[in-house]
Protein backbone atom coordinates (compact mmCIF):
# COMPACT_ATOMS: atom_id res chain seq x y z
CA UNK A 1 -7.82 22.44 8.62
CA UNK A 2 -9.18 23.21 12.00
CA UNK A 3 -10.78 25.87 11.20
CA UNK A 4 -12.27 24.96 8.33
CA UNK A 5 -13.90 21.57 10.23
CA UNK A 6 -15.75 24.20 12.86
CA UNK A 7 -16.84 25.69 10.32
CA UNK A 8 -18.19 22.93 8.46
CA UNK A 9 -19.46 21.78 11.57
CA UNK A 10 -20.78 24.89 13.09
CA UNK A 11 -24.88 24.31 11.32
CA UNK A 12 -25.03 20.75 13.09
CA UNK A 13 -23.93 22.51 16.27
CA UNK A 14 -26.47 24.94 16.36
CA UNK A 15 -29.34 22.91 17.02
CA UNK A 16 -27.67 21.15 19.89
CA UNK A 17 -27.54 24.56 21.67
CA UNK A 18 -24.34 25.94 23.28
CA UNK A 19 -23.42 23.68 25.57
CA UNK A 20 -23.27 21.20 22.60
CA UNK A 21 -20.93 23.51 20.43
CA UNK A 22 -18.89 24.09 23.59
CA UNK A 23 -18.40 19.95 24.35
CA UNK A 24 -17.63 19.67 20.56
CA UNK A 25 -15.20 22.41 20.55
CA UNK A 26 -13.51 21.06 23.97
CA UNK A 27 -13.05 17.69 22.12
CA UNK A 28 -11.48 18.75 18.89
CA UNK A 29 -8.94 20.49 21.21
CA UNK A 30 -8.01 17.56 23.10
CA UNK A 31 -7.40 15.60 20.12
CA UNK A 32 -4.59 17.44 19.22
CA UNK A 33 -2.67 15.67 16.63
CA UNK A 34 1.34 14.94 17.94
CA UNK A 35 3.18 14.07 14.39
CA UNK A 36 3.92 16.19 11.59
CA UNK A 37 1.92 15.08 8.26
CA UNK A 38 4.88 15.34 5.72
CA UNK A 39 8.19 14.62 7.03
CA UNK A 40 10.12 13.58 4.44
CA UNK A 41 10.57 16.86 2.67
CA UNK A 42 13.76 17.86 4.95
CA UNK A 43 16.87 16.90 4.55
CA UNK A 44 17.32 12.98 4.41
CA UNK A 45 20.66 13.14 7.59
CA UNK A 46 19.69 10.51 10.19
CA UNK A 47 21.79 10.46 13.49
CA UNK A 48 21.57 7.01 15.58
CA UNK A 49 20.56 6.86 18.62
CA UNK A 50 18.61 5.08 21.34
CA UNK A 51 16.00 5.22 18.72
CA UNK A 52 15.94 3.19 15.30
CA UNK A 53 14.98 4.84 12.51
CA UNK A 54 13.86 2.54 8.99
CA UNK A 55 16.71 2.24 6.57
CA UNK A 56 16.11 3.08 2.86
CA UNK A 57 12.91 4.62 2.67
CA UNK A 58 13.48 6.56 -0.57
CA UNK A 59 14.72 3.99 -2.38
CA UNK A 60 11.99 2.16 -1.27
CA UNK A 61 9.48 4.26 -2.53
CA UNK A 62 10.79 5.46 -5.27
CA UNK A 63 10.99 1.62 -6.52
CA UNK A 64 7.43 2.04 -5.79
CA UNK A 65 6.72 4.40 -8.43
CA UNK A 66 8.01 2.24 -11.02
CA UNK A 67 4.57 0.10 -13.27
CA UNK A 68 5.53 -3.23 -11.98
CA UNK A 69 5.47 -2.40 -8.15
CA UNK A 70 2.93 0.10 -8.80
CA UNK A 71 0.12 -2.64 -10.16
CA UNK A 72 1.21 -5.25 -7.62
CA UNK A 73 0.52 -2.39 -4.83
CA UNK A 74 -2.57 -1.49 -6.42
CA UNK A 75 -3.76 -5.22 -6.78
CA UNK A 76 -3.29 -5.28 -2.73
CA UNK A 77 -4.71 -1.61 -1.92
CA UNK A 78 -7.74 -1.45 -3.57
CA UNK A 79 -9.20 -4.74 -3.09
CA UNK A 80 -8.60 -4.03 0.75
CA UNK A 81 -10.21 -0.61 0.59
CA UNK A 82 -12.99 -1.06 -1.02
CA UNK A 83 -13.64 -4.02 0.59
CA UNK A 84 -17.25 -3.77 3.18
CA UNK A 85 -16.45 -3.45 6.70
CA UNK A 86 -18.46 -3.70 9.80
CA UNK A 87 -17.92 -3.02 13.72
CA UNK A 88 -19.17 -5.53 16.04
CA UNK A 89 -19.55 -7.24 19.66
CA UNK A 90 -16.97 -9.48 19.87
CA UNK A 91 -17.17 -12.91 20.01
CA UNK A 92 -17.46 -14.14 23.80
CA UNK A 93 -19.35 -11.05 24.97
CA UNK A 94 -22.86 -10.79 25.14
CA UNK A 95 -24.67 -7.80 23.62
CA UNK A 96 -26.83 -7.35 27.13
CA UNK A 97 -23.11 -7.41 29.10
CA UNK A 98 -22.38 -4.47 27.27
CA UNK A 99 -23.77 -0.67 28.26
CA UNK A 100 -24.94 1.46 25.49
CA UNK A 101 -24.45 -1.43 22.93
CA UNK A 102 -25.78 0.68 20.09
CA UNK A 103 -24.62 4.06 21.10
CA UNK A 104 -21.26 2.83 21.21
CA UNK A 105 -21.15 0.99 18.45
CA UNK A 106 -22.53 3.60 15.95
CA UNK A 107 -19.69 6.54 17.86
CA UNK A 108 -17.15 3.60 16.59
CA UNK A 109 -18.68 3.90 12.81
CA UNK A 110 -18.79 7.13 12.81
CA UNK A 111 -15.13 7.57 13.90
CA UNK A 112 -14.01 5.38 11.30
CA UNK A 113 -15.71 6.79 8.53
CA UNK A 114 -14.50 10.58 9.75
CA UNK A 115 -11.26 10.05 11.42
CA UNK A 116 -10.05 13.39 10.96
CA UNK A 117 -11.27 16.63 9.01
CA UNK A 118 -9.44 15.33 5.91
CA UNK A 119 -9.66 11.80 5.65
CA UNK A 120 -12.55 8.87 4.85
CA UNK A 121 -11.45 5.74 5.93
CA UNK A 122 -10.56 4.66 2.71
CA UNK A 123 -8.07 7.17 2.35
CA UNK A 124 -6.71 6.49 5.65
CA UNK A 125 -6.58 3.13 4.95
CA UNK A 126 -5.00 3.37 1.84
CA UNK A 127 -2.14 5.42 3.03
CA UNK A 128 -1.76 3.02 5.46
CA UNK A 129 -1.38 -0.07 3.07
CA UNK A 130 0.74 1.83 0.78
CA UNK A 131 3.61 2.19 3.67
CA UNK A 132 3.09 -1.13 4.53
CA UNK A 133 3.46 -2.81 1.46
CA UNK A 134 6.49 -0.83 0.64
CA UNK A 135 8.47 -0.63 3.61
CA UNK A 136 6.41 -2.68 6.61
CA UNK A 137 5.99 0.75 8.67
CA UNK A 138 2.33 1.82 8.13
CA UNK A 139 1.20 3.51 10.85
CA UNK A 140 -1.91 5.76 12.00
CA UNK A 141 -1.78 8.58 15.22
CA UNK A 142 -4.89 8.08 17.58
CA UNK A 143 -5.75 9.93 20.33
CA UNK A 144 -8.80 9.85 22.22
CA UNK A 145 -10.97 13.17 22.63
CA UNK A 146 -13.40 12.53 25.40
CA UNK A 147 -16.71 12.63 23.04
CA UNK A 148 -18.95 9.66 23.44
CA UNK A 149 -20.30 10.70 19.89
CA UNK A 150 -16.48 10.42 18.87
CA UNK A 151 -14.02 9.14 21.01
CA UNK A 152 -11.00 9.31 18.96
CA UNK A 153 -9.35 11.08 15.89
CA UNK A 154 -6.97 9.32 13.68
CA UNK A 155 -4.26 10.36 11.08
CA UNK A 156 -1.43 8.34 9.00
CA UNK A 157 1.75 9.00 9.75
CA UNK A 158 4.75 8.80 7.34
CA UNK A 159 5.84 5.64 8.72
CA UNK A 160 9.27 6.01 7.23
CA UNK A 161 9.63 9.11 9.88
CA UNK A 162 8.80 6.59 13.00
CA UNK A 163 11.73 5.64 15.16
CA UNK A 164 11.12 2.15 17.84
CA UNK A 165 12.59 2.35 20.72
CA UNK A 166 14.21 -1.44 21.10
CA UNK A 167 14.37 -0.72 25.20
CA UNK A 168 10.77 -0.61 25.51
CA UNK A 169 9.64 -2.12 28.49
CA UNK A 170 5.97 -2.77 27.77
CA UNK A 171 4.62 -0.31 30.31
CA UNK A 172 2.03 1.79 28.92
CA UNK A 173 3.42 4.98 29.94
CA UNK A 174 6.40 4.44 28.68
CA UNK A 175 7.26 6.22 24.92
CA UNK A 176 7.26 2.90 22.69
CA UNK A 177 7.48 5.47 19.51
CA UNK A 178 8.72 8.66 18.39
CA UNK A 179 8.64 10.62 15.44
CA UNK A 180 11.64 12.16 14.01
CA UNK A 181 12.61 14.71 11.61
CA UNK A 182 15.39 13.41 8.88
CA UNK A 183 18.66 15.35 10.53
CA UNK A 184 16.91 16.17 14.23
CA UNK A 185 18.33 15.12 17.19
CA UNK A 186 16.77 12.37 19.11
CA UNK A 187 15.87 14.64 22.04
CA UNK A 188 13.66 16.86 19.76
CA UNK A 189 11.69 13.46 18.80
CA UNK A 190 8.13 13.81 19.30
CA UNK A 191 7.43 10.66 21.73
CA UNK A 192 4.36 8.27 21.68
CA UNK A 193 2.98 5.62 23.31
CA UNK A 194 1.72 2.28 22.42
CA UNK A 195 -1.66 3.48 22.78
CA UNK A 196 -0.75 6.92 20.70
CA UNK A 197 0.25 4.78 17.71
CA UNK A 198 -0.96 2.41 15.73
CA UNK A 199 2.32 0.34 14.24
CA UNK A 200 1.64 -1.94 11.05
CA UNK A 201 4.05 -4.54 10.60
CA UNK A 202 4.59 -6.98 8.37
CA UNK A 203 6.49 -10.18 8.48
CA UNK A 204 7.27 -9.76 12.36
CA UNK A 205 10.44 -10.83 13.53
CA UNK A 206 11.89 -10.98 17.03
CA UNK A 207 15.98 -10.08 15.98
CA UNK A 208 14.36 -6.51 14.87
CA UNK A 209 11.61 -4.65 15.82
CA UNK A 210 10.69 -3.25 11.98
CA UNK A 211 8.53 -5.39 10.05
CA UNK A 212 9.66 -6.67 6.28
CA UNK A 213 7.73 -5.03 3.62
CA UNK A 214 6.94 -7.19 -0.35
CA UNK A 215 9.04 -4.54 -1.99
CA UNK A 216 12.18 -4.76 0.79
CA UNK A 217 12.16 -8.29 -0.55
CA UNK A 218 11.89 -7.60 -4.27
CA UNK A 219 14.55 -4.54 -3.63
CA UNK A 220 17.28 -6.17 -5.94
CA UNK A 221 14.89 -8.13 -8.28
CA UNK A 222 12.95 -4.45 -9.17
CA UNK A 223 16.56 -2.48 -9.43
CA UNK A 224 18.00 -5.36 -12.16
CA UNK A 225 14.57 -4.92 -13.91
CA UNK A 226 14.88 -1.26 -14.22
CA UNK A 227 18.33 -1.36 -15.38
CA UNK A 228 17.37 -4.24 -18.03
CA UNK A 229 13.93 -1.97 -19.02
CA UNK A 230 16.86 0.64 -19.48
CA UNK A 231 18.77 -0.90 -21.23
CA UNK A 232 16.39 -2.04 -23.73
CA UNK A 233 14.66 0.96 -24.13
CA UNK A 234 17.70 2.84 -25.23
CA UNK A 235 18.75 0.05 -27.44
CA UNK A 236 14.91 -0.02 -28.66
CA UNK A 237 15.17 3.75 -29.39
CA UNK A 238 18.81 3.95 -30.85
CA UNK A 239 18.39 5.53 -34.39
CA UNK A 240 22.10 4.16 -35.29
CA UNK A 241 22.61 1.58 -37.46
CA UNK A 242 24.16 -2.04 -36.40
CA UNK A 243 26.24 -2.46 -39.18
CA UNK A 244 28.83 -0.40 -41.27
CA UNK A 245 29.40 -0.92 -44.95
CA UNK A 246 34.06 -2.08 -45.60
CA UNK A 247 35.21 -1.06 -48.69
CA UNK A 248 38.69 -2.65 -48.59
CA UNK A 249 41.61 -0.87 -50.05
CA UNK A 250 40.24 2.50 -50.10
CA UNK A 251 42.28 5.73 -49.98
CA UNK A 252 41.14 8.69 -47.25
CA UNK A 253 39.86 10.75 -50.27
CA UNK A 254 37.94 8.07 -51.78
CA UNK A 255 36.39 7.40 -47.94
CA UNK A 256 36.19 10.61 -47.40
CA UNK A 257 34.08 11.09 -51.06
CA UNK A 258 32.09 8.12 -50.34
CA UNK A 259 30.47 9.79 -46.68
CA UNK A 260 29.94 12.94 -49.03
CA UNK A 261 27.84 11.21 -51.80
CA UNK A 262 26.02 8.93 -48.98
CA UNK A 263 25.14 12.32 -47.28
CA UNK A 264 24.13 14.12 -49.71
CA UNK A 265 22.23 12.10 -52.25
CA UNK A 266 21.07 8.33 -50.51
CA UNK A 267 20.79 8.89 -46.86
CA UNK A 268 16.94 10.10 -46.49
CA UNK A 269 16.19 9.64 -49.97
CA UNK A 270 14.81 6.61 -50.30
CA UNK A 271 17.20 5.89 -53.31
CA UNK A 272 18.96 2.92 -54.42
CA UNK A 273 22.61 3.03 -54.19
CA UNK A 274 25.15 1.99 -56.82
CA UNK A 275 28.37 1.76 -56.37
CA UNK A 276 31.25 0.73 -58.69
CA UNK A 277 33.88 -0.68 -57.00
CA UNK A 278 36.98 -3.05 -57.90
CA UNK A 279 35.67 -5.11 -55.32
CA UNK A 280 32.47 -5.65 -53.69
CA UNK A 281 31.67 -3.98 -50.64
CA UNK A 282 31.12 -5.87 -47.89
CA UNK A 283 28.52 -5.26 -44.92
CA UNK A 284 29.50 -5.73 -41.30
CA UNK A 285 26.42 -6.26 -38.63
CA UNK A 286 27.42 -5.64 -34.85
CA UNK A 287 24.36 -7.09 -33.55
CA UNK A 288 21.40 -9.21 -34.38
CA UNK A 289 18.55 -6.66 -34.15
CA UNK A 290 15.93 -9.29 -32.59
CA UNK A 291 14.26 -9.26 -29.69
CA UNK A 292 16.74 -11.87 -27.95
CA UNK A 293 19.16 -8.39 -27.59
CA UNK A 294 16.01 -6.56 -25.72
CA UNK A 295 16.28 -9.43 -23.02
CA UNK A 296 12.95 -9.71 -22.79
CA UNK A 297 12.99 -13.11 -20.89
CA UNK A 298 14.81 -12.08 -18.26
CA UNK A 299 12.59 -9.22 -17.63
CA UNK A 300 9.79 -11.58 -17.80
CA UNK A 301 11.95 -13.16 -15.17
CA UNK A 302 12.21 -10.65 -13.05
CA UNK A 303 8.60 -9.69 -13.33
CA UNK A 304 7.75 -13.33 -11.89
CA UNK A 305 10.55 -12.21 -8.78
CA UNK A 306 7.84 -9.11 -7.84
CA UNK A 307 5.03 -11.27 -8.11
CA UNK A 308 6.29 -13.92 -5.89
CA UNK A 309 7.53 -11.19 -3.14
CA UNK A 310 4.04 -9.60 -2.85
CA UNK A 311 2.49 -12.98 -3.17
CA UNK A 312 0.47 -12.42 -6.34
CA UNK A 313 0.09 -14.91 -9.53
CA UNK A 314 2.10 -13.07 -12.29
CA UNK A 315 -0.78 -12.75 -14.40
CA UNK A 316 -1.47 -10.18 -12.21
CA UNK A 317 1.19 -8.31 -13.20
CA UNK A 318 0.87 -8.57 -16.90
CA UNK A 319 2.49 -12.12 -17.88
CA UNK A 320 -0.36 -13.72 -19.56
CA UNK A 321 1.49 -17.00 -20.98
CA UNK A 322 -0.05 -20.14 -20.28
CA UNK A 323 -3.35 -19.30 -18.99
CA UNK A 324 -6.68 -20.33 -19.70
CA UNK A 325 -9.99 -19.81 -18.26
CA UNK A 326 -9.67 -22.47 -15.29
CA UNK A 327 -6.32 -21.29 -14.36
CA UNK A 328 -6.76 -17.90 -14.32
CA UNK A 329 -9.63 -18.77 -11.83
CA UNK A 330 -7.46 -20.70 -9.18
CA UNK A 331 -4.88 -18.24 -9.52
CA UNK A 332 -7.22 -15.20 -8.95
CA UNK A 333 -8.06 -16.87 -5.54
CA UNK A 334 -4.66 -17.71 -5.01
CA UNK A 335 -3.97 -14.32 -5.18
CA UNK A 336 -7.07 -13.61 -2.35
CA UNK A 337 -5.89 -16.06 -0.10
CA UNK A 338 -2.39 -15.52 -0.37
CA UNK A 339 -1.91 -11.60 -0.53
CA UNK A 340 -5.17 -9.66 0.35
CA UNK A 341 -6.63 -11.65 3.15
CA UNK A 342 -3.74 -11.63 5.48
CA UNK A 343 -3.08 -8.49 5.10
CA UNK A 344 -6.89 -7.34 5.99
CA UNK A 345 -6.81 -9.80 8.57
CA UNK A 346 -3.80 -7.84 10.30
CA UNK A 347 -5.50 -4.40 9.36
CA UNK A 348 -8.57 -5.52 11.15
CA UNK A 349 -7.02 -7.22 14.44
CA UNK A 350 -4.85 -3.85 14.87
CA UNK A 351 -7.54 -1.52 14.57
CA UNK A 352 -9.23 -3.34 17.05
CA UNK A 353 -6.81 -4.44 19.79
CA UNK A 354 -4.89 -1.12 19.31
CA UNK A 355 -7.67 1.57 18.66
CA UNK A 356 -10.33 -0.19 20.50
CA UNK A 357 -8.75 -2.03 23.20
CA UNK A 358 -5.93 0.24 24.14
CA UNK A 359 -6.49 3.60 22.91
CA UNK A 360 -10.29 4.00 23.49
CA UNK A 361 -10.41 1.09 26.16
CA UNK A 362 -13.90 -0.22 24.77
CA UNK A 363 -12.54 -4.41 24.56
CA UNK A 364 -16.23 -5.83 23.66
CA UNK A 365 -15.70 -4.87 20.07
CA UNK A 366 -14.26 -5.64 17.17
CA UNK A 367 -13.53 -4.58 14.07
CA UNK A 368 -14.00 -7.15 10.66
CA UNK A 369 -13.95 -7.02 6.87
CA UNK A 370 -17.35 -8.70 5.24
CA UNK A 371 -15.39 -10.18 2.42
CA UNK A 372 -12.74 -12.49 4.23
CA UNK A 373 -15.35 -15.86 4.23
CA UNK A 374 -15.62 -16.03 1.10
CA UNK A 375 -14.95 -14.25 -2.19
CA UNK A 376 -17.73 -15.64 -4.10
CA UNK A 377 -21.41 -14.42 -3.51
CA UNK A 378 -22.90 -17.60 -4.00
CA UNK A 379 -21.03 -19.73 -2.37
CA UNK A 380 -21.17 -17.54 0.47
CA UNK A 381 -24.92 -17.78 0.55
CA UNK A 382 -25.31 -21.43 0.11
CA UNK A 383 -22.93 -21.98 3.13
CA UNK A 384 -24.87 -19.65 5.01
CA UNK A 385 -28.30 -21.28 4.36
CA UNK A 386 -26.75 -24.67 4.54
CA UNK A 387 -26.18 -23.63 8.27
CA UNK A 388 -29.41 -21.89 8.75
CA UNK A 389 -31.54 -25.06 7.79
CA UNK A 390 -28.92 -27.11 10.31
CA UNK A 391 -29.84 -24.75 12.78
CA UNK A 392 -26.06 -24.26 13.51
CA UNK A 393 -26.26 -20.67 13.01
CA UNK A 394 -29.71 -17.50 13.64
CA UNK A 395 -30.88 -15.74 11.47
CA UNK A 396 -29.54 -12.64 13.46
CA UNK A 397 -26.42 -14.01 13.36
CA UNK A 398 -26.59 -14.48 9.62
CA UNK A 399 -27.68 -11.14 9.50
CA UNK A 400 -24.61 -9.87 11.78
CA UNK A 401 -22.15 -11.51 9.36
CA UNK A 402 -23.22 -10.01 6.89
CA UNK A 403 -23.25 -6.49 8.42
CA UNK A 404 -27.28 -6.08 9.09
CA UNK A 405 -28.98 -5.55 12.33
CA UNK A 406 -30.91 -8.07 13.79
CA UNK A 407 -34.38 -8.99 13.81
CA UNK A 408 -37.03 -8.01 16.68
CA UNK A 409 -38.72 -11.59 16.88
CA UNK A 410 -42.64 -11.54 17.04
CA UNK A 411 -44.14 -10.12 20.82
CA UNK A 412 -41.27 -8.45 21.75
């Protein structure tokens, strides 16, 4: 991959000369990236140690793959990602306090939108949602490279494979991370520091240092629905019949006659059957045959369990009773306020006290997601003018909120 980014690179470089190529080439190599890319495909042997590694990752994400989880993830992710993002001064700081305001500003861009040779940063982001949705462990490598037109490089990281060290002692050269093979020894751990790696947790607590993911909460509720979805499906699908036909007082030749003929000339056919009997056969059902013996409520059930772990209405996640048109309104912004903007919200305040603040050391900015204010258009823009005509807010600082540049006033 390397190679193939000089090369892609290589045109731009020319015109810059060869002292340009050279500084290029001199940053890519002190970027080096620390953690392996993929893992999980050794063995899954886990030794303990001073270092803790996340329990029941596979589980976890194979529960992940399953419809349910796999819209309620999707509902989260790609609002998130697609969502308009700017980079900014941040609030306190004065653009004139600042050296190389847009310089700096447009090397932050541009490392976001190419953090490494692979990656946009909606596919870094995504990956990064994905593990933190499902297990509370999403986390991205950064380290710096000395470029003022780039000054860092960033890749995810299978957070499942990240091991906290619970002695940490909040000194910044000391290893608050390491990554770990499944079945390597701790002392073969590749070790990183606070400012090395970006750590996305949700649902803090302070009795563990992991964070609690939506689907570590629904972890029961999505196994008893994939046993009941089981269950029904093969009851669905059975091509045996719930009932058997008693023909009382019957000899073994006259039962065994009666398969014969049922064989051979009704079953398949299409054909009525008549039978002449002393008595009159009679029919025994085993089970009902509705859709009470699918148990289709309690999956419903259970479907309203995922939805409330993630945070999402369950119309959402297919369960369409009861709603109408004003309903299904309120509970799409339910769903905004309650699932996606908290979780952008922490996305945006670790990207920018971690990768700003601590790995690239640049404090006066911050990073923000456009569509946190407000999720309707209008609305937004009344607010906004509402505030303009009090003279509460500029129109440069209109503009800024919205992600455009300011205005040169008049003689300047």
């Amino acid at each position: 991959m390397r190679d193939m980014w000089r090369q892609a690179t290589r045109g731009s470089l020319l015109h810059g000369g060869r002292a340009g190529r050279e500084s290029a080439i001199a940053a890519e190599a002190e970027a080096e990236r620390r953690t392996l890319a993929m893992p999980a495909i050794m063995s899954p042997v886990q030794f303990p140690g001073r270092l803790l590694p996340k329990p029941t990752p596979v589980s976890l994400r194979r529960f992940a793959e399953t419809p349910v989880v796999r819209r309620a993830i999707n509902v989260i992710k790609d609002r998130i990602a697609s969502m308009d993002w700017q980079v900014r001064v941040r609030r306190g700081v004065l653009p004139g306090d600042v050296d190389e305001v847009d310089r700096k500003l447009n090397a932050l861009r541009r490392m976001l939108e190419e953090p490494n040779p692979v990656d946009s940063f909606r596919t870094l982001i995504e990956q990064v949602i994905e593990d933190a949705l499902t297990g509370g462990f999403g986390a991205v490598e950064m380290e710096p490279t000395g470029d003022v037109e780039r000054p860092a490089m960033l890749w995810a990281v299978d957070g499942a494979s990240i091991r906290v060290n619970g002695k940490w002692n909040g000194q910044a050269e000391t290893a608050r991370y390491a990554q770990a093979l499944p079945g390597q020894l701790e002392s073969s751990a590749v070790d990183l520091r606070d400012d090395q790696l970006m750590y996305v947790r949700m649902n803090p607590r302070s009795f563990t240092p992991f964070g609690l993911g939506p689907l570590e909460v629904a972890f029961e509720t999505v196994n008893q629905f994939l046993s009941a979805h089981r269950f029904a499906g093969k009851l669905a699908a059975n091509s045996v019949a719930q009932y058997a036909l008693w023909l009382n007082e019957a000899t073994p030749t006259q039962h065994d006659r009666l398969i014969r003929w049922w064989q051979d000339e009704i079953e398949g056919t299409g054909r009525v059957p008549l039978l002449s009997t002393e008595q009159k056969p009679e029919v025994l059902r085993f089970a009902q045959g509705t859709d009470a013996d699918l148990r289709l409520a309690w999956q419903a059930f259970l479907i309203r369990m995922v939805a409330n772990a993630f945070g999402l209405p369950p119309l959402l996640l297919g369960l369409e009773g009861d709603v109408n048109r004003a309903t299904a309104s309120e509970l799409a912004d339910e769903a905004f306020r309650g699932a996606i903007q908290p979780l952008a919200q922490l996305l945006a305040g670790q990207i920018t006290r971690d990768l700003f603040a601590k790995c690239i050391g640049w404090r006066e900015f911050e990073f923000i997601f456009n569509d946190l204010n407000a999720r309707d258009e209008g609305t937004e823009l009344a607010v906004q003018v509402q505030l303009l005509q009090a003279g509460v807010l500029t129109v440069n600082e209109v503009r800024a909120m919205r992600g455009l540049g300011p205005v040169e006033e008049a003689g300047k």
